[in-house]
PDB file of N, CA and C in Angstrom:
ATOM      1  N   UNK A   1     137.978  69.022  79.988  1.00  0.00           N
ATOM      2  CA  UNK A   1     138.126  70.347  79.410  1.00  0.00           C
ATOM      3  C   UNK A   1     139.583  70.544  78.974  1.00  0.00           C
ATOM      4  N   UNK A   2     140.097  70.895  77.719  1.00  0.00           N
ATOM      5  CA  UNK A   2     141.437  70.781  77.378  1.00  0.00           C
ATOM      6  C   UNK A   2     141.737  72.220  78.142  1.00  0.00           C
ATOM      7  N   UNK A   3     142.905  72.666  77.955  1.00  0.00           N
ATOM      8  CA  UNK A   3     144.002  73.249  78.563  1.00  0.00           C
ATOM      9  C   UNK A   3     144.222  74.403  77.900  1.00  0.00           C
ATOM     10  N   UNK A   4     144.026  75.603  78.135  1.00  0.00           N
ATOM     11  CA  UNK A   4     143.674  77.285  76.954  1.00  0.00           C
ATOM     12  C   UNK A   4     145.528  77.226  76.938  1.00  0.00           C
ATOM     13  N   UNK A   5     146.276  76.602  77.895  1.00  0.00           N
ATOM     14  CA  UNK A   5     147.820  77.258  77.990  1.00  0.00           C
ATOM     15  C   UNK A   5     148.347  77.310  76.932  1.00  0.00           C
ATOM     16  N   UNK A   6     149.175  78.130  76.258  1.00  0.00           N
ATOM     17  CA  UNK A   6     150.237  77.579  75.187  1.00  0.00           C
ATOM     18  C   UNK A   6     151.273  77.739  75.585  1.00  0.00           C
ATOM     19  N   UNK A   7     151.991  77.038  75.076  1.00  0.00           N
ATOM     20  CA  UNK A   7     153.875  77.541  75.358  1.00  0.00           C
ATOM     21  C   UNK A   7     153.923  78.192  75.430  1.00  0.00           C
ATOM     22  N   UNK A   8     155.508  78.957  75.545  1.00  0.00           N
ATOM     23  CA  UNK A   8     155.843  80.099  75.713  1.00  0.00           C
ATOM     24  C   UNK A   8     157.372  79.075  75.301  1.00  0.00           C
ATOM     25  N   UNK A   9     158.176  80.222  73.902  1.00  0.00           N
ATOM     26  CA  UNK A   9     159.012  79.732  73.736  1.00  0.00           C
ATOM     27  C   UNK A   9     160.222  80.164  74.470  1.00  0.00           C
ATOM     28  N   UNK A  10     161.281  79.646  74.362  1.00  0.00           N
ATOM     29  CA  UNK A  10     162.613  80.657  75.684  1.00  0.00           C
ATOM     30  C   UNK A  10     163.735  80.937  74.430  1.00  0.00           C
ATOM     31  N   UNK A  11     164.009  82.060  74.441  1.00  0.00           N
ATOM     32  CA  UNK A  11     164.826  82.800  73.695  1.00  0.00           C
ATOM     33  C   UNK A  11     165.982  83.047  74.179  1.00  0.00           C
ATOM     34  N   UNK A  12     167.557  83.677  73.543  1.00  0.00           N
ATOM     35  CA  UNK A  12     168.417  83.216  73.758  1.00  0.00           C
ATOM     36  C   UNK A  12     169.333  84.237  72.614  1.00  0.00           C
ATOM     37  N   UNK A  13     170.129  84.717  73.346  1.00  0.00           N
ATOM     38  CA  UNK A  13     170.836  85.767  72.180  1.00  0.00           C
ATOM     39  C   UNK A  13     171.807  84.871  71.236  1.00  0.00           C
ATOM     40  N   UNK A  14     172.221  85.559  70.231  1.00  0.00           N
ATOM     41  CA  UNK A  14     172.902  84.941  69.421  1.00  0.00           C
ATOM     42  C   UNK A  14     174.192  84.234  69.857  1.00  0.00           C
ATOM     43  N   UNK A  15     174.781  85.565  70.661  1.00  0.00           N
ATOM     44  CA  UNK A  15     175.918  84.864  70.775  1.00  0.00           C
ATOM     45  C   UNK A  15     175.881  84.093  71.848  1.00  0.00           C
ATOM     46  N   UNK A  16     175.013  83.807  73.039  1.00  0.00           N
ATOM     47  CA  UNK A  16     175.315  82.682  73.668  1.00  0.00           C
ATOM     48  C   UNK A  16     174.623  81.065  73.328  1.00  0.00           C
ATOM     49  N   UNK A  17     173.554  81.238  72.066  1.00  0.00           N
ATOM     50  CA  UNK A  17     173.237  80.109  71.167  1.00  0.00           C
ATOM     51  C   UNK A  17     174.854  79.745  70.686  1.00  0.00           C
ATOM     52  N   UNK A  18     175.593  80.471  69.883  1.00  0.00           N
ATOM     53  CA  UNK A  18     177.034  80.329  69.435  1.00  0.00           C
ATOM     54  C   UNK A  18     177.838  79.714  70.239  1.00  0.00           C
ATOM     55  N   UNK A  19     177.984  79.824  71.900  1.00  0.00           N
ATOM     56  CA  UNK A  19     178.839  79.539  72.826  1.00  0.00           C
ATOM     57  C   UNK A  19     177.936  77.935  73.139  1.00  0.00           C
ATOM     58  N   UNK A  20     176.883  77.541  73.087  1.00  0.00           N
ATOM     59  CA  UNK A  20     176.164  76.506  73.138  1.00  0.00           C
ATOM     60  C   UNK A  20     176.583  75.650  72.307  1.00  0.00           C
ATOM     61  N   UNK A  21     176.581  76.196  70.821  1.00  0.00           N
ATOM     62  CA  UNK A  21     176.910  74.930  69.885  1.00  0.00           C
ATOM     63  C   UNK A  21     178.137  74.618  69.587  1.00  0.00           C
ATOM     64  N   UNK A  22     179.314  75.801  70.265  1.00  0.00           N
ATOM     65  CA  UNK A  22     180.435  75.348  70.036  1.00  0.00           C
ATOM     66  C   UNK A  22     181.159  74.639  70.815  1.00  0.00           C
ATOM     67  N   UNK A  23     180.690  74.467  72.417  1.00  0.00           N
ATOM     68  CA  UNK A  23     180.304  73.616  73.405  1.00  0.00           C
ATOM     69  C   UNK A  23     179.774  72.303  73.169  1.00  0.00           C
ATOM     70  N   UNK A  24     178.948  72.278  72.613  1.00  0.00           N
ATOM     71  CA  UNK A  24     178.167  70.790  72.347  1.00  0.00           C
ATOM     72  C   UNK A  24     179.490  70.158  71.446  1.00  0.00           C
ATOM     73  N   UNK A  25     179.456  70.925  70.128  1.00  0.00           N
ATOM     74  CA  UNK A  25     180.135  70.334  69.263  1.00  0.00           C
ATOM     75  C   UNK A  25     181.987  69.887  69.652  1.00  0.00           C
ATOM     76  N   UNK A  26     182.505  70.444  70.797  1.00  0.00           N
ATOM     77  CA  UNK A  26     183.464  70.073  71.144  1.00  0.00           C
ATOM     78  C   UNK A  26     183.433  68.775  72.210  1.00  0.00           C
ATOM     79  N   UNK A  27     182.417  68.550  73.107  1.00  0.00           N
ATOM     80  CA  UNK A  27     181.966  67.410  73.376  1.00  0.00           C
ATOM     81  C   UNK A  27     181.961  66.364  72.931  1.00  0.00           C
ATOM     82  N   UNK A  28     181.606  66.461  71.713  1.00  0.00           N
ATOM     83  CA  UNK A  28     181.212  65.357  70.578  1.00  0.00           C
ATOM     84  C   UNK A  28     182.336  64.834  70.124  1.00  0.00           C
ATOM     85  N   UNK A  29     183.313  66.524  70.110  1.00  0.00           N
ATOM     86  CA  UNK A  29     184.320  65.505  69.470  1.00  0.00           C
ATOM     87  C   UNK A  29     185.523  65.395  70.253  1.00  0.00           C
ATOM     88  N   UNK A  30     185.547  65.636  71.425  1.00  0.00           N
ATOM     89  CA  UNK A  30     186.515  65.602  72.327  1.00  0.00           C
ATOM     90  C   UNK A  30     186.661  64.132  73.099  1.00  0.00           C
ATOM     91  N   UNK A  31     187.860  63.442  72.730  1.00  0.00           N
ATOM     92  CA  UNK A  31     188.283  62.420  73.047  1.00  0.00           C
ATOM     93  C   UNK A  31     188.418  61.464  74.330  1.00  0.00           C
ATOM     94  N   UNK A  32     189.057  62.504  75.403  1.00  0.00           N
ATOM     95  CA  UNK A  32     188.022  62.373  76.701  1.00  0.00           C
ATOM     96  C   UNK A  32     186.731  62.950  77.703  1.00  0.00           C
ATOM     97  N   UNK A  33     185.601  62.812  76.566  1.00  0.00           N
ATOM     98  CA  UNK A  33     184.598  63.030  77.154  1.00  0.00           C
ATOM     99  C   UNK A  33     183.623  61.481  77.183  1.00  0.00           C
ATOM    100  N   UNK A  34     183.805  60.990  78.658  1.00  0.00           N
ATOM    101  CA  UNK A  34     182.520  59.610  78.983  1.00  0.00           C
ATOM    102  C   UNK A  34     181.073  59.790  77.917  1.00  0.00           C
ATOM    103  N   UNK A  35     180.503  60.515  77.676  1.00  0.00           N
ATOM    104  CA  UNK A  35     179.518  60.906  77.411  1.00  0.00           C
ATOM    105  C   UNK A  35     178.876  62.028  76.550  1.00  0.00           C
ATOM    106  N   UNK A  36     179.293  62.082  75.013  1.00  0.00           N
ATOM    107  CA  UNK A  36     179.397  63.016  74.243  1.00  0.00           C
ATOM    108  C   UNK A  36     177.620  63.762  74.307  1.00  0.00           C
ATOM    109  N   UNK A  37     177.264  65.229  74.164  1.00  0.00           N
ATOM    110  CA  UNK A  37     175.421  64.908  73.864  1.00  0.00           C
ATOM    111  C   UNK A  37     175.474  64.257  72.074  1.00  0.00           C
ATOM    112  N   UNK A  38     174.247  63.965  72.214  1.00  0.00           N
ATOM    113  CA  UNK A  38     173.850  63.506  71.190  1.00  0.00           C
ATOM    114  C   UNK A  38     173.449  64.491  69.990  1.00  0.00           C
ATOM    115  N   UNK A  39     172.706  65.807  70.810  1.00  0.00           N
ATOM    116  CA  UNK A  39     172.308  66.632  69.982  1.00  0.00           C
ATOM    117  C   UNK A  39     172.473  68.126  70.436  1.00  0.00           C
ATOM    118  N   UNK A  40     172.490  68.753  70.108  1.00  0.00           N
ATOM    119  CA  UNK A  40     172.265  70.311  70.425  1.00  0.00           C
ATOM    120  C   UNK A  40     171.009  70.374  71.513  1.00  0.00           C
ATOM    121  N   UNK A  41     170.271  69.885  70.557  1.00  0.00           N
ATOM    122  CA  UNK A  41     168.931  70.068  71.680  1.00  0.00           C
ATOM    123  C   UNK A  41     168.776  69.033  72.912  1.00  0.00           C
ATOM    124  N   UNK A  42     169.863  68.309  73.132  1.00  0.00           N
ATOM    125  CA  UNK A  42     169.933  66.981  74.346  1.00  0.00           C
ATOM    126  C   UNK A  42     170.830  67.819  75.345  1.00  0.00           C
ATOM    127  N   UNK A  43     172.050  68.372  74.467  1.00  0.00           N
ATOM    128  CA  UNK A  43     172.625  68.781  75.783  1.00  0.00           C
ATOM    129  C   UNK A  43     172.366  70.119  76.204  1.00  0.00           C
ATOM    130  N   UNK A  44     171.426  70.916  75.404  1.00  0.00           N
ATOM    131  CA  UNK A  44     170.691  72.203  76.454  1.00  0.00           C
ATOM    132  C   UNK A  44     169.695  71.948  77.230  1.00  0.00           C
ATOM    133  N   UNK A  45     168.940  71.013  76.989  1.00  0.00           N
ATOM    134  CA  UNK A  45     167.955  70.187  77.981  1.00  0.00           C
ATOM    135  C   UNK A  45     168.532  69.494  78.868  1.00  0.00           C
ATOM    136  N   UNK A  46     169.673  68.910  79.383  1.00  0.00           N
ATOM    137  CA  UNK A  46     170.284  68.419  80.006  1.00  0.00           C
ATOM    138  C   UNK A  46     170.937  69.328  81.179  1.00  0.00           C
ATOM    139  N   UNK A  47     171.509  70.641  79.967  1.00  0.00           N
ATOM    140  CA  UNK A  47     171.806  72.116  81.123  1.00  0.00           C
ATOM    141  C   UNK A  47     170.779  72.542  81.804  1.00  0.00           C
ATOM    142  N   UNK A  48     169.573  72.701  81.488  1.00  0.00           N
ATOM    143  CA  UNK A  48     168.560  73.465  81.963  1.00  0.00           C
ATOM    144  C   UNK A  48     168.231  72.711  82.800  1.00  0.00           C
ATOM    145  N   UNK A  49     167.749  71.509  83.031  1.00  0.00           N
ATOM    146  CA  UNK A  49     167.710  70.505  83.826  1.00  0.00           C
ATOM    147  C   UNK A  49     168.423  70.754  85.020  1.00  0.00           C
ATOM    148  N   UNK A  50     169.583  70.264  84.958  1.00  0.00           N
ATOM    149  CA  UNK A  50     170.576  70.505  86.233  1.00  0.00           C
ATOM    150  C   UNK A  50     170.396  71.787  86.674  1.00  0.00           C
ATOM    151  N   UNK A  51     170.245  72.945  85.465  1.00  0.00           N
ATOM    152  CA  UNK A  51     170.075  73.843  86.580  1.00  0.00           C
ATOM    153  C   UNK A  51     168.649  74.419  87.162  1.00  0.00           C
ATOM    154  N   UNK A  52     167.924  74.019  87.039  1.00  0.00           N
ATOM    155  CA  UNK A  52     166.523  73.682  87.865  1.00  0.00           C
ATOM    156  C   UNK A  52     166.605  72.830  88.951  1.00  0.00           C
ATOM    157  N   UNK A  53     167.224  71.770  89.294  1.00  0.00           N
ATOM    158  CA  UNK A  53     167.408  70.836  90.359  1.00  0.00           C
ATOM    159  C   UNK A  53     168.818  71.751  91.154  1.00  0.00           C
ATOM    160  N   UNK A  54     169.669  72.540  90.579  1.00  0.00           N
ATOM    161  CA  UNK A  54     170.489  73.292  91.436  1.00  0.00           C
ATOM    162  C   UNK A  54     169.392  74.379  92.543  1.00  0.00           C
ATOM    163  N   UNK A  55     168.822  75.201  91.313  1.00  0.00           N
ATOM    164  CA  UNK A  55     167.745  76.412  91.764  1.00  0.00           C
ATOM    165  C   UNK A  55     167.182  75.530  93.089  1.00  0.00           C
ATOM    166  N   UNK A  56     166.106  74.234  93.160  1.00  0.00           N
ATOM    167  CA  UNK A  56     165.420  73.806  94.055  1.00  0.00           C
ATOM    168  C   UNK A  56     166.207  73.494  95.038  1.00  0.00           C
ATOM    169  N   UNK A  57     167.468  72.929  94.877  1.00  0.00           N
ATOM    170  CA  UNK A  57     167.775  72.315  95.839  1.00  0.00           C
ATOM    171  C   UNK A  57     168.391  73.338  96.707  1.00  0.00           C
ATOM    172  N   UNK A  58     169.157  74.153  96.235  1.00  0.00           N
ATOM    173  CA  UNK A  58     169.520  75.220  96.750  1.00  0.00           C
ATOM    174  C   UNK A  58     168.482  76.447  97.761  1.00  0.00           C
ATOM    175  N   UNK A  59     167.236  76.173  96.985  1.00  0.00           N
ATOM    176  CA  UNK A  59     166.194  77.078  98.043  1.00  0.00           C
ATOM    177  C   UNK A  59     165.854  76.367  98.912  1.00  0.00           C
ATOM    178  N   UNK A  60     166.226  75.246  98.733  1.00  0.00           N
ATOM    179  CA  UNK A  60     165.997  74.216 100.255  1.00  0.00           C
ATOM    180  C   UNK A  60     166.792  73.907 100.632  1.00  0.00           C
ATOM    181  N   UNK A  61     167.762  74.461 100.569  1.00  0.00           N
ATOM    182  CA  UNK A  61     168.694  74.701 101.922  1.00  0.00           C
ATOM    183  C   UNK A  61     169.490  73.053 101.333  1.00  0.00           C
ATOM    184  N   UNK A  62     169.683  71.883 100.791  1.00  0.00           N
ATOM    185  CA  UNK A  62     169.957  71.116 100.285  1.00  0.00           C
ATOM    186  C   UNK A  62     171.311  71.119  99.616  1.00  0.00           C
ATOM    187  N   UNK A  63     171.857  69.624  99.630  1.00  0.00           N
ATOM    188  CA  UNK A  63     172.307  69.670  98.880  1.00  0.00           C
ATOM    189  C   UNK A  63     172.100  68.963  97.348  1.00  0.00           C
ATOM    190  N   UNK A  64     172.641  69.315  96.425  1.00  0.00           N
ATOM    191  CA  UNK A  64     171.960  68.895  95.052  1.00  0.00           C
ATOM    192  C   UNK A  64     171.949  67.240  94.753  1.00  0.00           C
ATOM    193  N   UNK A  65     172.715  66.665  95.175  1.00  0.00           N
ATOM    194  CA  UNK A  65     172.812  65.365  95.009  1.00  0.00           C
ATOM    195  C   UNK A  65     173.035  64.149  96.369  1.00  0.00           C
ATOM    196  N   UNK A  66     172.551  64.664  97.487  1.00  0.00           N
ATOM    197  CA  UNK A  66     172.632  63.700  98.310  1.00  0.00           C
ATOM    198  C   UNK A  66     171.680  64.157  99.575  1.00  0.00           C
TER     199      UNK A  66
END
């Protein structure tokens, strides 16, 4: 039986989309950074990420990386 769910997209005011890409884009081009993102959409998936594994680890009493 397929799945009735649909997305639900996540929205985001202007100006902190603005503070996102001017973030990314200094990454990219900032000289000592190990690891520039690749894309706009890599390194907000990358934020959201970490901070979902902060959220969990944190309600469990945890720490985030060990």
């Amino acid at each position: 039986m397929p799945s009735t769910r649909q997305p639900n997209p996540a929205y985001i005011s202007s100006e902190d989309l603005d503070r996102l890409r001017n973030t990314g884009v200094a990454l990219q081009r900032g000289p000592n950074v190990d690891e520039p993102p690749v894309s706009l959409s890599a390194f907000v998936a990358a934020a959201v990420i970490l901070a979902v594994v902060e959220a969990a680890c944190s309600a469990r009493g945890r720490a985030i990386w060990g």
